[in-house]
Each structure stands twice: as structure tokens, then as C-alpha cells.
Protein backbone atom coordinates (compact mmCIF):
# COMPACT_ATOMS: atom_id res chain seq x y z
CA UNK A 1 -16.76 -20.14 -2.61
CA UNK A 2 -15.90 -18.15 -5.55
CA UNK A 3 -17.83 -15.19 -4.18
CA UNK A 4 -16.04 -15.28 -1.39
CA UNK A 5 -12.85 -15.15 -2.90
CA UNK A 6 -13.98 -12.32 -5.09
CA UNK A 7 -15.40 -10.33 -2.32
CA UNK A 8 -11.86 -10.60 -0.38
CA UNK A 9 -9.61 -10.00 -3.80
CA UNK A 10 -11.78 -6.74 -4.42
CA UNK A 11 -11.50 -6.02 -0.31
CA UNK A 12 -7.78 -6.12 -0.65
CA UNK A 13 -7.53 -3.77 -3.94
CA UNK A 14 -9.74 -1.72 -2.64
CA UNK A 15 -7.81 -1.04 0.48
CA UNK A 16 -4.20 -0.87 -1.14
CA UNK A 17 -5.57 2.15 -3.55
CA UNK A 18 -7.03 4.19 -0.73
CA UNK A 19 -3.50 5.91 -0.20
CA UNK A 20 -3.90 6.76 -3.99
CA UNK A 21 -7.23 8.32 -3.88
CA UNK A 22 -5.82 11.82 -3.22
CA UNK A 23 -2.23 11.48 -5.35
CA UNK A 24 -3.57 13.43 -8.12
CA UNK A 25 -4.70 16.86 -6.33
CA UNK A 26 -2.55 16.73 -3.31
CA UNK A 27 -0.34 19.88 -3.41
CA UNK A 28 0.66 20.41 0.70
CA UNK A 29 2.85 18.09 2.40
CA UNK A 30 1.62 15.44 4.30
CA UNK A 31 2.36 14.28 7.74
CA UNK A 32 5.59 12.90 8.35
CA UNK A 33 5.48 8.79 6.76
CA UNK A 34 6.22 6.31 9.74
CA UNK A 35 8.81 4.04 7.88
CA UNK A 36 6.16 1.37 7.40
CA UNK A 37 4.28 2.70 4.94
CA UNK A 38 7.47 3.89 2.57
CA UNK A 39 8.79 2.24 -0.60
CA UNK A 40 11.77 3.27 -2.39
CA UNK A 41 11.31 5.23 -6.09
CA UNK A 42 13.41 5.65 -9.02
CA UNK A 43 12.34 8.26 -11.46
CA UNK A 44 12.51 8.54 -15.46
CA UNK A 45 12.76 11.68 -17.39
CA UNK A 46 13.50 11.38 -21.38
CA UNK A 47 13.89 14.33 -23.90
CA UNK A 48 14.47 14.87 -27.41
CA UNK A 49 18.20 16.43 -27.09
CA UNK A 50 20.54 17.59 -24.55
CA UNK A 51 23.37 20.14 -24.16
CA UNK A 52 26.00 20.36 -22.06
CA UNK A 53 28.27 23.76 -21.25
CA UNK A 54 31.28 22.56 -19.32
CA UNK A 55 31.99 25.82 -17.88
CA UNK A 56 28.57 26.33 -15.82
CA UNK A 57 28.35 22.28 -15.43
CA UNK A 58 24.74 22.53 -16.90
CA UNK A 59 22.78 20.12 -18.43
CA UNK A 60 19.48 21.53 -20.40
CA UNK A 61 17.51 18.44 -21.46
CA UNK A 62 15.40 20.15 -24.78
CA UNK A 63 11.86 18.77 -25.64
CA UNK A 64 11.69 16.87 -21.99
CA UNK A 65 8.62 15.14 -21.66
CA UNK A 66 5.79 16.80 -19.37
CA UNK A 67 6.03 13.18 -17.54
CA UNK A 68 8.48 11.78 -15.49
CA UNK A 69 7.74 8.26 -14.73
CA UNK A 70 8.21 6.70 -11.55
CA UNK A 71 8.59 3.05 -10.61
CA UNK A 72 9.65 0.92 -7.07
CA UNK A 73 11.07 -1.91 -6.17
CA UNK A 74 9.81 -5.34 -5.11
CA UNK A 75 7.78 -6.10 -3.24
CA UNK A 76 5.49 -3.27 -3.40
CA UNK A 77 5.82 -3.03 -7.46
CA UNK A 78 4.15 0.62 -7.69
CA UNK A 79 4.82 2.39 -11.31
CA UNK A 80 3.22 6.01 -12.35
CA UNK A 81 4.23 9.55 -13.44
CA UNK A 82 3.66 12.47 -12.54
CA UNK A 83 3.99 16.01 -14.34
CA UNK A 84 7.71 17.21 -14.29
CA UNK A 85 6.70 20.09 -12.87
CA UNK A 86 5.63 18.48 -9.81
CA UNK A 87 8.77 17.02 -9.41
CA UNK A 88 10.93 19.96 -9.04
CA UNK A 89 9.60 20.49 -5.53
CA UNK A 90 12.02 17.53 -4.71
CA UNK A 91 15.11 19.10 -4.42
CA UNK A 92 13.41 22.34 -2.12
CA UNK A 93 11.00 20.79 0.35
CA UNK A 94 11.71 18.66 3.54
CA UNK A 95 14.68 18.31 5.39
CA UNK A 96 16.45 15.67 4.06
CA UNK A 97 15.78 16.19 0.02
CA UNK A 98 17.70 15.96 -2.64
CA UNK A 99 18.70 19.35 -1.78
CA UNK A 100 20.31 18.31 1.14
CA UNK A 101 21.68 14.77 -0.36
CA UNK A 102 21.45 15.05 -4.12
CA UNK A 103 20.64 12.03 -6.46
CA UNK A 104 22.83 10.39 -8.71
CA UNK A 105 21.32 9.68 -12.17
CA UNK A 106 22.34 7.79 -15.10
CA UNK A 107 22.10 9.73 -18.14
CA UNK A 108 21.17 7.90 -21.48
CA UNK A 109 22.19 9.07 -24.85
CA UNK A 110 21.14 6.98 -27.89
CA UNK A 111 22.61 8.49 -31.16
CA UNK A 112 21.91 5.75 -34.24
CA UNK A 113 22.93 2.87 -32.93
CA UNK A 114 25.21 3.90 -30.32
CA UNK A 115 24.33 4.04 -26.20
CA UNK A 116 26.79 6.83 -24.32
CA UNK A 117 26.35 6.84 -20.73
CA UNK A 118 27.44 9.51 -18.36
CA UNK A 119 26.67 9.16 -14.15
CA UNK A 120 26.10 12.41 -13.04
CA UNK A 121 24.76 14.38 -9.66
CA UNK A 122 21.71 16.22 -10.35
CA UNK A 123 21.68 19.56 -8.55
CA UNK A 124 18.92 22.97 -9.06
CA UNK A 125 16.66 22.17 -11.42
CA UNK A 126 14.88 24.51 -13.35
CA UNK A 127 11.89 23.88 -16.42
CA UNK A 128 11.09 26.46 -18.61
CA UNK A 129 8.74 25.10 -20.91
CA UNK A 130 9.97 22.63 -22.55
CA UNK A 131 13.87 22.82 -21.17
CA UNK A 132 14.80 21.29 -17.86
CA UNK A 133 18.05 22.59 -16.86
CA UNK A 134 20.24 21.24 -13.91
CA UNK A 135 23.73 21.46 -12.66
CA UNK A 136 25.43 18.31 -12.52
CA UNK A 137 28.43 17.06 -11.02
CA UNK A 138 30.13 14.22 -13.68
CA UNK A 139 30.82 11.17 -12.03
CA UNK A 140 31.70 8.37 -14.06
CA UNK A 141 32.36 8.98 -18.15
CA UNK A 142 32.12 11.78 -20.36
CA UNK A 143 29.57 14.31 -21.10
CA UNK A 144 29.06 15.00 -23.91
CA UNK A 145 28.26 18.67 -25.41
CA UNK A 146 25.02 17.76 -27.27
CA UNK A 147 22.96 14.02 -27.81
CA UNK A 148 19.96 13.17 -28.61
CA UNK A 149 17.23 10.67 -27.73
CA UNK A 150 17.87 11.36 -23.87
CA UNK A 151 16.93 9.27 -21.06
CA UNK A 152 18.17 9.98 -17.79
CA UNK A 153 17.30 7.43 -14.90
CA UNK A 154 17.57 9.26 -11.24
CA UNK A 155 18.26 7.47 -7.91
CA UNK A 156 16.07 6.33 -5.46
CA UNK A 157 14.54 8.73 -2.98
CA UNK A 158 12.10 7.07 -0.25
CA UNK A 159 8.78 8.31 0.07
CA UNK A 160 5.25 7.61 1.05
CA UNK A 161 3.54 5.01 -0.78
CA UNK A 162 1.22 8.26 -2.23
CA UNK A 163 4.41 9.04 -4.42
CA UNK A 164 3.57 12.36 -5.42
CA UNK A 165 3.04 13.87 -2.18
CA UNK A 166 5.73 15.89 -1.11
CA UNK A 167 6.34 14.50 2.19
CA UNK A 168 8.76 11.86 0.32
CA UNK A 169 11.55 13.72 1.96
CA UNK A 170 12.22 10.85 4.39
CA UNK A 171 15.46 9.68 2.35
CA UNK A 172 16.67 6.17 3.57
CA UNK A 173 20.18 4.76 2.95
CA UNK A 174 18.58 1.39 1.71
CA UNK A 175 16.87 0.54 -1.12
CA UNK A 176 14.48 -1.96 0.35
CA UNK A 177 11.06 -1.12 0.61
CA UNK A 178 8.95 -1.82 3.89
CA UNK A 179 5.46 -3.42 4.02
CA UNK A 180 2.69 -2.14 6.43
């Protein structure tokens, strides 16, 4: 009996990682997704400071990590990162992408003890090195001209459970993921 259980436990992790098997090295876009096989993802990006020039609305987040983290909702629970750079793709490729409908984002400043909060819309981004620069539209409080210990926390975009392909352009109004 308890072989038997093992041998359908390890079945059934076996088969939910295929889609992962190429997430790594896949750099062309993959068919269309079918919305059964999509789950909604939030994404992380932190850096050690930020600036803000009002005139140009642009954010440059200094020292951003190489990784932004990405995480979805129940019921599939998926969490991983990807490089930053990989990410950028996001707001350029498939027809409805966050160039088309761009993502809110909550951003995070802790100074000492003090959280400041600012809801922005993230728009162009551009890394050079270690600077990720966008254009943001302020939404909801104040930006502030520099901070440090940044976190900023970016909207849900749907895409195929392989979350780093770039075929995650399938945006859906809802945040609820669908099982296949």
C-alpha cells in the first residue's frame, strides 16, 4: 500500500513540473495559453534606494536586485524569480501587455522605522546595470524624491503556468487562477 501511494505522489509531481522543465532557457514565445492552464502572478522587485524627478515622472530604483520574485495565488501556489532582465520583455511583447494595460504597483519605502507607501502605474522600463528606471503615473500618496530600502510589489498579469515564458501576455480581468 505504501508503495502505491508513493508511486502515485511521485506520478503527480512529476507531471505538475513538466511545464517547468524548459522555464529556465526558454527565450521565444510560446503558443498562445488556452485559459486552463493560466494562473495569475504578482511580481517583487526590491532595491537599495530610489529617486524620484517629478518633472519626467521617473522612478530609478538604485542597487535593484538581479531577481524579481514572482508568486500566485491559491490554488495553484507557484513562487520563483526570474532575472530582472527577463522581465522587461513584459511591457513590449504580446498584444495585450502591460504595454497595452499597464500594472499598478505598490511601492515600499522603509526608512528606520517608518513604512511610506506610494501606488503608482509602472510604464517603460529600462535597467542599466544596476538602475531600473520607469515612468510612473502616482496614484494614491506621495512620492517621495529619494528612500531607501525599496520594495515595490506589481499587479497581477496572467500567464502560463511556465511563468517566465513570454507568452504571459494573455491579461485577464480576474485574479482567480484556473486549474487544468
Amino acid at each position: 500500500m505504501s508503495t502505491r501511494r508513493t508511486f502515485i505522489v511521485l506520478s503527480a509531481l512529476a507531471t505538475a513540473l513538466l511545464p517547468w522543465k524548459k522555464v529556465l532557457g526558454q527565450t521565444k514565445p510560446s503558443p498562445t495559453p488556452t485559459a486552463t492552464n493560466q494562473a495569475d502572478f504578482l511580481f517583487v522587485q526590491t532595491a537599495k534606494s530610489m529617486s524620484y524627478d517629478s518633472a519626467t515622472k521617473q522612478l530609478t530604483l538604485v542597487g535593484v536586485t538581479p531577481v524579481t520574485l514572482f508568486f500566485s495565488d491559491r490554488p495553484e501556489r507557484i513562487a520563483g524569480n526570474m532575472t530582472t532582465e527577463a522581465f522587461i520583455p513584459f511591457w513590449k511583447t504580446g498584444s495585450e501587455s502591460f504595454l497595452s494595460d499597464p500594472p499598478n504597483a505598490d511601492l515600499s519605502i522603509l526608512e528606520g522605522g517608518t513604512l511610506r507607501q506610494t501606488v503608482v502605474v509602472l510604464k517603460d522600463p529600462v535597467l542599466e546595470g544596476d538602475q531600473l528606471i520607469y515612468t510612473v503615473d502616482v496614484i494614491d500618496g506621495e512620492m517621495p524624491s529619494r528612500g531607501s530600502e525599496v520594495s515595490v510589489f506589481i499587479d497581477v498579469i496572467g500567464m502560463p503556468l511556465t511563468p517566465v515564458s513570454y507568452a504571459g501576455a494573455a491579461r485577464r480581468t480576474y485574479r482567480r487562477a484556473v486549474i487544468y
